[in-house]
Protein backbone atom coordinates (compact mmCIF):
# COMPACT_ATOMS: atom_id res chain seq x y z
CA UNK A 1 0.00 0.00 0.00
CA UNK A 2 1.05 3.55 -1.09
CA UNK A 3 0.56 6.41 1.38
CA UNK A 4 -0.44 9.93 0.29
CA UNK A 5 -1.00 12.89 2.80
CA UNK A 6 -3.82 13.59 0.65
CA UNK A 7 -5.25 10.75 1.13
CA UNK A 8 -6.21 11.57 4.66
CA UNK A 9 -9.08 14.02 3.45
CA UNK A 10 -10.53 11.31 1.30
CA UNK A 11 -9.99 8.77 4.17
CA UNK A 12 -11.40 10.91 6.66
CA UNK A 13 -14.40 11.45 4.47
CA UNK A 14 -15.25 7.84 3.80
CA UNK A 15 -14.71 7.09 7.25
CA UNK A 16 -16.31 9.91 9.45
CA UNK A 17 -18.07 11.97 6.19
CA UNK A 18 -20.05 13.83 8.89
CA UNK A 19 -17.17 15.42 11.04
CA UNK A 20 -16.41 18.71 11.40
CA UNK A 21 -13.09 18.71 9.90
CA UNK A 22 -11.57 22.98 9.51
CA UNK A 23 -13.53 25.75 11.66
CA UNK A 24 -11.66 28.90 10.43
CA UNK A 25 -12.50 31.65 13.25
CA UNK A 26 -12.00 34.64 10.90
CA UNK A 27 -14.31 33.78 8.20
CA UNK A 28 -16.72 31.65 10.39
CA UNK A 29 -17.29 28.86 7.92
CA UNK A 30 -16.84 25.16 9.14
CA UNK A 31 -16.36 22.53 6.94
CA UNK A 32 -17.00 18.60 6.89
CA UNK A 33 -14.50 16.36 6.22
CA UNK A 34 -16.76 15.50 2.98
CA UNK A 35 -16.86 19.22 2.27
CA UNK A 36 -12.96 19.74 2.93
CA UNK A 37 -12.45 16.69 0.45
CA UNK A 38 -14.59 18.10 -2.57
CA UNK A 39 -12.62 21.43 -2.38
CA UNK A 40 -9.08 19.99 -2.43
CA UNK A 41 -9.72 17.76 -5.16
CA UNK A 42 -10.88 20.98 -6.87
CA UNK A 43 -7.55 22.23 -5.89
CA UNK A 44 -5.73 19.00 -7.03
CA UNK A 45 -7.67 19.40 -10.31
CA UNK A 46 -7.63 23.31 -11.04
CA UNK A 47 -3.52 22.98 -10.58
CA UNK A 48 -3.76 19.97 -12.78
CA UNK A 49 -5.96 22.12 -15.54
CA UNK A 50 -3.26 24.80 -15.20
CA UNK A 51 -0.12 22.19 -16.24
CA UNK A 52 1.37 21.51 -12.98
CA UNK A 53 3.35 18.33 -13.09
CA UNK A 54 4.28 15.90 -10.24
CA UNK A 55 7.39 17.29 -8.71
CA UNK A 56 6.72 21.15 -9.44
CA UNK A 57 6.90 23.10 -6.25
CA UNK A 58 3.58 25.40 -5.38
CA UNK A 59 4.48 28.19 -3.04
CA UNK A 60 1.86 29.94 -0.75
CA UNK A 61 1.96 33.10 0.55
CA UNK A 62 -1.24 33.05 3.31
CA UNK A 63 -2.22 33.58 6.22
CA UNK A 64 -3.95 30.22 8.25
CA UNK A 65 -6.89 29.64 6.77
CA UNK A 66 -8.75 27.32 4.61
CA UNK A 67 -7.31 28.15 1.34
CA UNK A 68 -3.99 26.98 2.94
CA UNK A 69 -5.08 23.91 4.59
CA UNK A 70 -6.93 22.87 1.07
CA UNK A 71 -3.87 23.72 -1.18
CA UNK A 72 -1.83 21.85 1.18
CA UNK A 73 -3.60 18.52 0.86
CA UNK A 74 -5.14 19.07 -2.66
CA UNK A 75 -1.22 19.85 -3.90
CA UNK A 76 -0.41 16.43 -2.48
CA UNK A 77 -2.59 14.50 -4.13
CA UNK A 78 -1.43 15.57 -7.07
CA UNK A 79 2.69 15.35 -6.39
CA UNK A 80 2.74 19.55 -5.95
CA UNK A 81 5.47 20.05 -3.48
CA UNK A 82 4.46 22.78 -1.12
CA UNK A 83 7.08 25.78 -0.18
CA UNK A 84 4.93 27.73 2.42
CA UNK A 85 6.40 30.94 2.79
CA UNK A 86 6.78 33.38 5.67
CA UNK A 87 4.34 36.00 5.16
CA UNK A 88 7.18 38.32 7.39
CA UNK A 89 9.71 38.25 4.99
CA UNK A 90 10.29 41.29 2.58
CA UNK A 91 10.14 40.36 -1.30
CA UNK A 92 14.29 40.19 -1.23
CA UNK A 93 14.00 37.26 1.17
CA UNK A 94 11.07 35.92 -0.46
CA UNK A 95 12.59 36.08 -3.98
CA UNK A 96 15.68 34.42 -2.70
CA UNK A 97 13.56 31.61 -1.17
CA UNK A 98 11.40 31.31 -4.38
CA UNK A 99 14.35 31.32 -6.71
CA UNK A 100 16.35 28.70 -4.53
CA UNK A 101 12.86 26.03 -4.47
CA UNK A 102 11.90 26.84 -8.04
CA UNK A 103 8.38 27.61 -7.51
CA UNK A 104 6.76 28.02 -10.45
CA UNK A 105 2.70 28.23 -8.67
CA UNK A 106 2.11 31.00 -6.35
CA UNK A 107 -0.98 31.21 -3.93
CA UNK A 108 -1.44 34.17 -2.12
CA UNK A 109 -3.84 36.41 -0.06
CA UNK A 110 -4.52 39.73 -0.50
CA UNK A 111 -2.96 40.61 2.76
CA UNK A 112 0.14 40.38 0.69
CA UNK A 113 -0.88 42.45 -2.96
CA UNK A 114 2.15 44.58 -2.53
CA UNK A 115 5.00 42.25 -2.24
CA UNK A 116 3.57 39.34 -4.94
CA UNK A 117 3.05 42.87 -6.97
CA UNK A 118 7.04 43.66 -6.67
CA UNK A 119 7.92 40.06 -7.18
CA UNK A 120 5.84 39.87 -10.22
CA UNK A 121 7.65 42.97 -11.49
CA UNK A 122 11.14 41.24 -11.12
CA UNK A 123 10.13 39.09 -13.71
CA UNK A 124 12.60 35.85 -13.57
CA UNK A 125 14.89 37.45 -12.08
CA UNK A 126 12.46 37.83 -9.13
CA UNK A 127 11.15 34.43 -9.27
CA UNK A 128 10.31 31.38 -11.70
CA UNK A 129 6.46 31.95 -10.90
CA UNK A 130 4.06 31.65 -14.07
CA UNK A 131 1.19 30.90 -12.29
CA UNK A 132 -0.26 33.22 -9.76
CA UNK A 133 -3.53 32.47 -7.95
CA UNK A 134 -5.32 35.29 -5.91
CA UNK A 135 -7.24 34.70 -2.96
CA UNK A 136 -9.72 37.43 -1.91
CA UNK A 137 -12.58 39.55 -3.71
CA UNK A 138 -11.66 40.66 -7.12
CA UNK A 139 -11.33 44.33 -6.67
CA UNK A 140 -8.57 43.77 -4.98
CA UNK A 141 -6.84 40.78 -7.47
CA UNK A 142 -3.91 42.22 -9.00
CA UNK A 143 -4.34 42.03 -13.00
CA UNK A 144 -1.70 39.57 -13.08
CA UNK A 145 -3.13 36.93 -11.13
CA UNK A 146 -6.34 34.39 -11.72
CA UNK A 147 -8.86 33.66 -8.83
CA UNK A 148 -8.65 31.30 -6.49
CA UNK A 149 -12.53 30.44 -6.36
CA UNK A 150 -12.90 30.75 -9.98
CA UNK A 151 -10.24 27.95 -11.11
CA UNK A 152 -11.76 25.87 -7.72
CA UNK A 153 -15.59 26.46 -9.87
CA UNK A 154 -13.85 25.49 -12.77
CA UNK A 155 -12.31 22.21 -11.49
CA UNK A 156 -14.09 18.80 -10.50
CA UNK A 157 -14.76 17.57 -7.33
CA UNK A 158 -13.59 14.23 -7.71
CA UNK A 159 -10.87 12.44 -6.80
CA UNK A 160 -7.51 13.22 -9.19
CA UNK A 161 -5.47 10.41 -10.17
CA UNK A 162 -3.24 9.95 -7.16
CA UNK A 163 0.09 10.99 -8.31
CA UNK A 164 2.82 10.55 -5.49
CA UNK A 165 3.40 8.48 -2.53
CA UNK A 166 5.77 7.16 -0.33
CA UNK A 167 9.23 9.12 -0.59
CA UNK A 168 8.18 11.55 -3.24
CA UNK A 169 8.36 15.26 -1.70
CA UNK A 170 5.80 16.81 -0.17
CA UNK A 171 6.84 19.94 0.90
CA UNK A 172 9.92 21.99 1.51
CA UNK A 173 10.19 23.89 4.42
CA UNK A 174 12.44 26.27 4.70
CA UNK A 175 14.46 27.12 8.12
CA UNK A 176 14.35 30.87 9.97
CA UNK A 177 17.70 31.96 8.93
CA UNK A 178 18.49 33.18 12.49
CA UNK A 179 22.03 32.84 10.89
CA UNK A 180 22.53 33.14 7.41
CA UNK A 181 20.83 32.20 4.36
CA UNK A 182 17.67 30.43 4.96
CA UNK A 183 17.77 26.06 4.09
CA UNK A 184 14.86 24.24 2.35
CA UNK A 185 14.48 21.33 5.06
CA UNK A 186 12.80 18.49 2.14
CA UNK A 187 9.99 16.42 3.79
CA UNK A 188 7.82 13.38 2.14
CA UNK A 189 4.96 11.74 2.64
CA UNK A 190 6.37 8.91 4.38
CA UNK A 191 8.42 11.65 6.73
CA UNK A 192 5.29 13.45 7.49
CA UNK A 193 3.35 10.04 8.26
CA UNK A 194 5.92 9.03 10.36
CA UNK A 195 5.49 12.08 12.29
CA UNK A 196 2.09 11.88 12.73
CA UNK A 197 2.28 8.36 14.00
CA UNK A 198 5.13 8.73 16.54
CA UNK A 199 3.20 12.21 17.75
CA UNK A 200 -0.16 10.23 17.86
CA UNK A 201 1.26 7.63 19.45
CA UNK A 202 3.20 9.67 22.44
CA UNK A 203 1.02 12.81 23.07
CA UNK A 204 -2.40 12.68 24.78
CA UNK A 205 -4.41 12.82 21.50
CA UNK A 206 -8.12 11.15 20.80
CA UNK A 207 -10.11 11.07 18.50
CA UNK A 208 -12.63 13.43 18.54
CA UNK A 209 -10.04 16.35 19.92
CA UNK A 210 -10.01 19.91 18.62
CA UNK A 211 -6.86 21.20 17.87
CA UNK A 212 -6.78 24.96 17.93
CA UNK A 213 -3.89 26.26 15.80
CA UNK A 214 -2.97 30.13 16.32
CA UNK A 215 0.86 29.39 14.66
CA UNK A 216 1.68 30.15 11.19
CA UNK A 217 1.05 27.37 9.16
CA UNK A 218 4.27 28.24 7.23
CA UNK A 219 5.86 26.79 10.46
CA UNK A 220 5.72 22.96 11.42
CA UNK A 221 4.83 23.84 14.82
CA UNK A 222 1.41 24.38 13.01
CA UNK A 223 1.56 22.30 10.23
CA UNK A 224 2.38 19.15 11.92
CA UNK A 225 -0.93 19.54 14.32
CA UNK A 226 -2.91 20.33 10.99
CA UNK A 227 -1.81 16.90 9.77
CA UNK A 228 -1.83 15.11 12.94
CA UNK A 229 -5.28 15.78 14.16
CA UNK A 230 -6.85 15.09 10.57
CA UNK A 231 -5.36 11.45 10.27
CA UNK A 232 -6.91 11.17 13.98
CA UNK A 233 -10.12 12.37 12.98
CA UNK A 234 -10.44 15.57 15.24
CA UNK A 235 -11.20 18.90 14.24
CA UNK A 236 -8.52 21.73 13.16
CA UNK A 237 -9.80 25.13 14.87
CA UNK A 238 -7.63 28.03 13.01
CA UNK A 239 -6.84 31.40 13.70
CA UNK A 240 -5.05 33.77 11.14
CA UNK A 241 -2.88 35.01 13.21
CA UNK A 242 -2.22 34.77 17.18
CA UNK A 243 -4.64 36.87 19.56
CA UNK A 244 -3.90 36.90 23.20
CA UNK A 245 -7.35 38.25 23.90
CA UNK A 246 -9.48 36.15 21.55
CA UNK A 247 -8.05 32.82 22.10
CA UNK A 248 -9.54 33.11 25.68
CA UNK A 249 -12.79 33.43 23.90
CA UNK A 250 -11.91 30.70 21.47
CA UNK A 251 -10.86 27.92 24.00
CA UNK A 252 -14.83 28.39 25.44
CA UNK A 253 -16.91 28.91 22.52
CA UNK A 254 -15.07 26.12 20.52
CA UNK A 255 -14.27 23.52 23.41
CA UNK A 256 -11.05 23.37 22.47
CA UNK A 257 -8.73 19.91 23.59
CA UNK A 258 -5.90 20.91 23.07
CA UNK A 259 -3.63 23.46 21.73
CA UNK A 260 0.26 24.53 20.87
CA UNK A 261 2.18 27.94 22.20
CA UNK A 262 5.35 28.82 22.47
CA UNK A 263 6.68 30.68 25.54
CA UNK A 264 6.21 34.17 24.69
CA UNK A 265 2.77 33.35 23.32
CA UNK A 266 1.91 31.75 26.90
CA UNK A 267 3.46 35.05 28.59
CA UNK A 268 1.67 37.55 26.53
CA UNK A 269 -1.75 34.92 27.18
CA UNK A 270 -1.12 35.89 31.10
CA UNK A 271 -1.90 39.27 30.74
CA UNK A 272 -5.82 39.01 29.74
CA UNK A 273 -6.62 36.04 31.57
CA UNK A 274 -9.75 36.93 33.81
CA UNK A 275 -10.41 33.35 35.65
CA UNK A 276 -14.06 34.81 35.96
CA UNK A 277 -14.62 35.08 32.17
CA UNK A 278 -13.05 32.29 30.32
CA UNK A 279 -14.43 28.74 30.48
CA UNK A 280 -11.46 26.16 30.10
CA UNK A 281 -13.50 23.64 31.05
CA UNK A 282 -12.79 21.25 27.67
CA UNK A 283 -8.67 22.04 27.74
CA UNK A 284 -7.10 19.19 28.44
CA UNK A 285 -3.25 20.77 27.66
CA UNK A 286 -1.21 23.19 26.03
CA UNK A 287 1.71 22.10 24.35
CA UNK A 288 4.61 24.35 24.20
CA UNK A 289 8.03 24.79 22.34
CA UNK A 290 10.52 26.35 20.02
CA UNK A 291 12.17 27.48 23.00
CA UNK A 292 12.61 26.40 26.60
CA UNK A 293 9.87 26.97 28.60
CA UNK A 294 10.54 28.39 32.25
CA UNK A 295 9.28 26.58 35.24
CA UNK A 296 7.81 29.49 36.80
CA UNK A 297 6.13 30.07 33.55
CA UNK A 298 4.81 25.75 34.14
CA UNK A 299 3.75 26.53 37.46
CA UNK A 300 2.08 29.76 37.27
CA UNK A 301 -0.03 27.75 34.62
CA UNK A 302 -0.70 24.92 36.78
CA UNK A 303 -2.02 26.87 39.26
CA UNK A 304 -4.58 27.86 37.19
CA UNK A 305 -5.57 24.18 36.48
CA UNK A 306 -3.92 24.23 32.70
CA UNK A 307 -1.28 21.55 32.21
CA UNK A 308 1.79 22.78 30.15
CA UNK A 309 3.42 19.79 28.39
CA UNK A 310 6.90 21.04 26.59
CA UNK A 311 7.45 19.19 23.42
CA UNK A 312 11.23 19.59 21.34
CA UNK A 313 11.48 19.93 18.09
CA UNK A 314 13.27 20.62 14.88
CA UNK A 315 11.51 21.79 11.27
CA UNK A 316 14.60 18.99 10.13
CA UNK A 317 12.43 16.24 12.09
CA UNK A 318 9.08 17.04 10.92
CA UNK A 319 8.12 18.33 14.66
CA UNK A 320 8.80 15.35 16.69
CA UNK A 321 11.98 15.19 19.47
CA UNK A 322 11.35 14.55 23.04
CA UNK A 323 7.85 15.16 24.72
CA UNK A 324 6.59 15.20 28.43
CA UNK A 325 4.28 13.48 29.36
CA UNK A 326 1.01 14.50 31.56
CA UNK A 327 2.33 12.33 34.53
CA UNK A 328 5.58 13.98 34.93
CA UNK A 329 4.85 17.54 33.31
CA UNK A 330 5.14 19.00 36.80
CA UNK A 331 7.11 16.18 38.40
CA UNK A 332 9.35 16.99 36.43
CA UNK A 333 9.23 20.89 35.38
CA UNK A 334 12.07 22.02 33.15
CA UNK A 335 12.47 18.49 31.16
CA UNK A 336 11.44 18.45 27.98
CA UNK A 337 10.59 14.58 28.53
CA UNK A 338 11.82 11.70 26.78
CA UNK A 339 11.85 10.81 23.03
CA UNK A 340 8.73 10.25 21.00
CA UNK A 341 7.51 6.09 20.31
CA UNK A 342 9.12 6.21 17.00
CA UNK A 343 12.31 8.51 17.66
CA UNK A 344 15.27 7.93 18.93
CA UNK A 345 17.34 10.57 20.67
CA UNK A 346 21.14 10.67 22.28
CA UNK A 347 23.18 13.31 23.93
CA UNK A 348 26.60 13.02 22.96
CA UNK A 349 30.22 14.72 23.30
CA UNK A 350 32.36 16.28 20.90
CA UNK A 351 34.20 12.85 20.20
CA UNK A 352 30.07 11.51 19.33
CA UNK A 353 30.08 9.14 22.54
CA UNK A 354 27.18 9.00 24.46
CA UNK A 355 27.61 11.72 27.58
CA UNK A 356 26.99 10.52 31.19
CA UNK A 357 23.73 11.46 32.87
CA UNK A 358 23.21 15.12 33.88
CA UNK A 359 26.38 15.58 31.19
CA UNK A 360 26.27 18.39 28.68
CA UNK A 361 25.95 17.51 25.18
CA UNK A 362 24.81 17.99 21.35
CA UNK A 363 21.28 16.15 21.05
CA UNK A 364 21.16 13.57 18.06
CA UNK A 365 17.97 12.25 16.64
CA UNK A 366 17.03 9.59 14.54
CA UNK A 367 13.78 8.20 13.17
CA UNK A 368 11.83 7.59 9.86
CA UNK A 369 10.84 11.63 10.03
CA UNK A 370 14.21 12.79 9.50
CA UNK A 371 13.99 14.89 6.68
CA UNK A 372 15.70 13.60 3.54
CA UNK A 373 18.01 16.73 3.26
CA UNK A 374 18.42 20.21 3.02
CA UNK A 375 17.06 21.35 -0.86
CA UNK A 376 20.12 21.70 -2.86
CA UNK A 377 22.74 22.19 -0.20
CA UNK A 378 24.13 18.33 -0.06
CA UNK A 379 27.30 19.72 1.84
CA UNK A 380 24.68 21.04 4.57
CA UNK A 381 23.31 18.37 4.43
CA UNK A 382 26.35 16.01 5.16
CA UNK A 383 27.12 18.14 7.87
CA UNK A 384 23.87 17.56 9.87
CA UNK A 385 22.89 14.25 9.23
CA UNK A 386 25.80 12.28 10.10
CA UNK A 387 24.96 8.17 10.01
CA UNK A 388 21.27 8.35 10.07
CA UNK A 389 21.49 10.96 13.17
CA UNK A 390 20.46 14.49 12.93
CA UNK A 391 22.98 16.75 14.25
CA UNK A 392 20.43 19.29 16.26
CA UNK A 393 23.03 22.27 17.02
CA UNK A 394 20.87 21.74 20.74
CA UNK A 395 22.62 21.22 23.80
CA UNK A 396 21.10 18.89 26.48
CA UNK A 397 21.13 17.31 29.38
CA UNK A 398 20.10 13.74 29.91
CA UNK A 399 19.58 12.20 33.00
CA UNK A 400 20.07 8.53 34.63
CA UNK A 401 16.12 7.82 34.13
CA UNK A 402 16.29 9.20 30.05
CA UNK A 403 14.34 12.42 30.94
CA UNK A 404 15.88 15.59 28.52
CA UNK A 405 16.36 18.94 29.47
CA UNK A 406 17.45 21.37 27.01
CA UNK A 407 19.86 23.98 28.09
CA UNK A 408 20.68 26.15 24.79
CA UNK A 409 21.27 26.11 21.47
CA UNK A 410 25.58 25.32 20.67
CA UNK A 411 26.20 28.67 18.94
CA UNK A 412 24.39 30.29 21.65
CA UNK A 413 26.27 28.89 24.75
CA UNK A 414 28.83 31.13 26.30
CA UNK A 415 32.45 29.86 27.30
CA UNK A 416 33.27 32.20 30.55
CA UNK A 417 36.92 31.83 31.82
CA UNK A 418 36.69 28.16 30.48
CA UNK A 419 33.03 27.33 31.59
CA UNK A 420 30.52 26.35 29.38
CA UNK A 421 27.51 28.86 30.41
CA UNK A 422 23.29 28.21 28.83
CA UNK A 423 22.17 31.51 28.48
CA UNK A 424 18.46 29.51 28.89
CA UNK A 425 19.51 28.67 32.58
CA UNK A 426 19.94 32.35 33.60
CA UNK A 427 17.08 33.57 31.56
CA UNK A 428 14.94 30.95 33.88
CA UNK A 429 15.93 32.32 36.94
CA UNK A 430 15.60 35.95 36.02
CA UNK A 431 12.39 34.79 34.47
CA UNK A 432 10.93 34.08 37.90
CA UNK A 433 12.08 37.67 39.18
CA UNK A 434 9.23 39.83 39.75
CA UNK A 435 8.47 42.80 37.44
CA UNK A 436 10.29 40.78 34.66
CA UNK A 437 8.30 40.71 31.74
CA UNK A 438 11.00 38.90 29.03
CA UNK A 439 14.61 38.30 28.87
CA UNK A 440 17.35 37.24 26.85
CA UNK A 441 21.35 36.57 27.87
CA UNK A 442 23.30 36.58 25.51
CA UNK A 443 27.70 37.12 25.74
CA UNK A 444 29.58 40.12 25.47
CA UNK A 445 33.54 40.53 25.33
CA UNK A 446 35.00 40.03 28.64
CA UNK A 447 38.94 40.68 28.76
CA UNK A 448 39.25 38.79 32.02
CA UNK A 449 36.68 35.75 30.86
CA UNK A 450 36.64 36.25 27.15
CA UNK A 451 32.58 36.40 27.43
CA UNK A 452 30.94 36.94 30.19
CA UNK A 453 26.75 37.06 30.39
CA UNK A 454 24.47 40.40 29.45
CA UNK A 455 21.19 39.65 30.43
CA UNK A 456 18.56 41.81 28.18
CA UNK A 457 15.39 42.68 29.74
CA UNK A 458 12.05 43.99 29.06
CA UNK A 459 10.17 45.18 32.20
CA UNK A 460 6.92 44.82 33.76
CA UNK A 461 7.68 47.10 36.49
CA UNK A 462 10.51 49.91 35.28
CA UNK A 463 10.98 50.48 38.80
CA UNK A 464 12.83 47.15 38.44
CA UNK A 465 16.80 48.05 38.50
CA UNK A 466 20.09 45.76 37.04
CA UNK A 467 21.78 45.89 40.39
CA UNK A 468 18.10 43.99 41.63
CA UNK A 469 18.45 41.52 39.23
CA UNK A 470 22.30 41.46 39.55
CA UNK A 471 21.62 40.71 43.18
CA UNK A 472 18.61 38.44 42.48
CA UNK A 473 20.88 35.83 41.11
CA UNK A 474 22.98 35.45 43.36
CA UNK A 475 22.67 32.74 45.87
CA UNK A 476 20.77 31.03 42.33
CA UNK A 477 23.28 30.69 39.66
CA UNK A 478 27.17 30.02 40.34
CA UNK A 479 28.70 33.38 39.89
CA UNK A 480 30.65 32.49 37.06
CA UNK A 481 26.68 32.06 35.55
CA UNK A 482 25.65 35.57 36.83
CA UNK A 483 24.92 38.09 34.73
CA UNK A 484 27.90 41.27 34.81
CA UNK A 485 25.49 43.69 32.97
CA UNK A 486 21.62 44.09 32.17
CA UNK A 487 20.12 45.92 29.50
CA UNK A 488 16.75 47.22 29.53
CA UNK A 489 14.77 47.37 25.84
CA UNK A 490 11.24 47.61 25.25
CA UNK A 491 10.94 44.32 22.98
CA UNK A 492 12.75 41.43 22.77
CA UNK A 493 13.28 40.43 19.13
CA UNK A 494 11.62 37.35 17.76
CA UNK A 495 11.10 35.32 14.78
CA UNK A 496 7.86 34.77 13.77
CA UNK A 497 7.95 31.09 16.03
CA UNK A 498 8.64 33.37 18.98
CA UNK A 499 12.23 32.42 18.47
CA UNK A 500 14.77 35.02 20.32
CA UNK A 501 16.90 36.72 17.75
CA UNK A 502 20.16 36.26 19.60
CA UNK A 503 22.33 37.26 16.29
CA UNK A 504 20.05 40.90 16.43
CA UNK A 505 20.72 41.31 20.19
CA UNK A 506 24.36 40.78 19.75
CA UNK A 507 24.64 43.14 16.94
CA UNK A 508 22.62 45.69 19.05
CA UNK A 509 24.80 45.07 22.18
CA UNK A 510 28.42 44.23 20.21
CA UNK A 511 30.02 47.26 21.57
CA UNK A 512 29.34 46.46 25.39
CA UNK A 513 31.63 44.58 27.56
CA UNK A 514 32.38 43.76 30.93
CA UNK A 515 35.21 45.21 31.97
């Protein structure tokens, strides 16, 4: 038997026709998974009627919605290869990305007129697009583009001719460029069914959940729960964007399950929670990642009866890393639990032995949703997947019972007078300081250590002082750890995961030391 990600619409459909498959909060309409079905295999077909060929890569340019989810699925059917662009990026980065893939389908919103105007105007040397697809009314569909409902009119509902399986691509994803040039991470179909089964078969999922999903669906943070939840047969609540005030709202009005946020998402959540208001009656969890997640930031949760379940991840593995589970979420606060059912994971040395418990190290992975490589770079790609283990870049701890903590990324770790320093342990314990609304340590030039910590803050409170939180960690961190400076900004830069931009704050801060 072949498998197509496609296939789990027309699955889905046959077996639970009925279902509420997509609720789409902006536009309010709510489709079956019957309904969802029909309109990709317009999709599948309108991209067939148009000359696309198995292989050919179909970028979008959207914000979450349906026309994403049902270009995503329909595409596969078909053998499109979706690139899903970030909708931040400036046409520059874009072009770069679009060039690099060889997109030659664009889908876009018209949220984002302006830049597919400019890219249009490059002509090829913007991009290899000569198909662009509008979605929105048509006074505002640039004269270059077709519609998006018209060619889905146009097209049949039935079934295409499946046209990819297995190890064909499916999409290309491609990585934030924190540092340099962004990478096309290449997933399949069998990498992104492997990644729903070892995710279905660690996480607390059931049939029957609704996953709300207020990430990007450019990201696999989102897309990965998209996926996930449809071959379980749930329901895929979607926001466009991320609303700290309407998710509330959402969670009650839509009985949400279960949900994903990163850490600064949970923070900003925090400030318009009224305990009197919201009903959280049907949330079972929130699962968080991209970035370590504090404890106090676990246990201020848990207090208010939501369970916070850190998950690790890389875009490389399709999503899936190490997960906690419910029974040790606050057991256990600070581990990012053990590997998923069908992923392995080591921490290992620089020599690639196996480190001791509670021993610093690189985290491998391994498992059948490894991606197969990064899109035309095969020396990158050498580099990082070295004997069937991904090379994460992520330094860990593991300890005697197999429970994972991450402590930083490798090019973010600080070496202080010969001591290996996580900026992500510091930025914990200031965390829990109040009238600390964010931070971020990075390293600054140290004559006497070589680097010694900065910790960057934004403030709750700007009564708050550095000499507080100077003195705050004391007694907490060894004092080789401690921060010798703080800076105070008013927003700690992000990537559109929630990522910390370390590389901005170190160009912002290069001139500082601590001496």
């Amino acid at each position: 038997m072949q498998h197509n990600i496609g296939q789990f619409i027309a699955k889905r459909a046959n077996l639970n026709p009925n279902t509420t498959a997509l609720v789409d909060i902006t536009s309010g309409r709510r489709q079956t998974y019957t309904e969802l079905d029909a309109r990709c295999n317009q999709l599948a077909n309108g991209l067939l009627a148009g000359g696309l060929s198995k292989g050919d890569r179909v970028a979008t340019l959207l914000m979450n919605g349906p026309e994403f989810v049902e270009t995503f699925f329909g595409a596969a059917k078909v053998g499109g290869v979706i690139v899903a662009l970030n909708w931040r990026l400036v046409a520059d980065e874009l072009s770069f990305i679009l060039n690099d893939s060889g997109a030659t389908v664009m889908v876009f919103g018209s949220a984002f007129n302006e830049v597919a105007t400019e890219l249009q105007s490059r002509g090829t040397d913007g991009t290899q697009i000569t198909r662009w697809i509008h979605v929105g009314d048509a006074a505002d569909r640039p004269s270059f583009a077709e519609s998006y409902e018209d060619m889905m009119a146009a097209a049949a509902h039935q079934e295409p001719t499946i046209n990819a399986a297995d190890d064909d691509l499916l999409f290309i994803m491609y990585t934030s460029g924190t540092t340099g040039l962004p990478k096309g991470a290449m997933h399949t179909h069998n990498t992104m069914l492997w990644s729903c089964l070892t995710g279905n078969s660690t996480a607390d999922t059931r049939y029957g959940d609704n996953y709300l999903i207020c990430l990007p669906l450019f990201h696999v943070g989102a897309l990965n729960p998209m996926v996930s939840t449809m071959q379980k047969g749930g329901t895929c609540t979607i926001m466009s964007e991320f609303d700290p005030v309407r998710i509330w709202e959402v969670f009650g009005s839509e009985q949400i399950t279960v949900t994903l946020a990163v850490p600064a998402m949970l923070q900003f959540m925090l400030l318009t929670y009224d305990k009197d208001a919201h009903d959280l009656s049907s949330l079972r969890w929130v699962m968080s990642g991209a970035a370590p997640v504090p404890v106090a930031l676990i246990e201020t949760y848990a207090a208010m009866g939501i369970e916070i379940h850190q998950v690790y991840g890389l875009t490389e593995t399709c999503g899936p890393g190490c997960l906690i589970s419910p029974d040790d979420a606050l057991a256990r606060a600070g581990s990012t639990g053990k590997e998923f059912f069908f992923t392995q994971v080591r921490v290992v040395d620089d020599n690639g032995n196996d480190c001791a418990p509670d021993e610093p190290g690189e985290v491998l992975i391994a498992g059948p949703h490894l991606m197969t490589g990064y899109w035309n770079r095969p020396e990158a790609t050498a580099e990082t997947i070295v004997d069937g283990w991904l090379r994460t870049g992520d330094i860990a701890v593991m300890d005697a019972d197999g429970f994972v903590y991450i402590q930083d990324r490798l090019k973010d770790m600080i070496i202080s007078g010969g001591e290996n320093v996580y900026p992500a342990e510091i930025e914990s314990v200031i965390f829990a300081m109040d009238g600390v609304n964010e931070v971020a340590v990075i390293g600054i030039a140290s004559e006497a250590w070589g680097e010694s910590p900065l910790a960057v803050v934004v403030r709750a409170d700007d009564s708050v002082t550095a000499e507080q939180i100077i003195e705050h960690c004391q007694g907490k961190l060894a004092r080789f750890k401690q921060p010798k400076a703080v800076e105070f900004i008013d927003v700690i830069p992000r990537n559109p995961t929630g990522k910390v931009l370390k590389r901005v704050l170190r160009d912002q801060f290069a001139e500082l030391t601590a001496d």
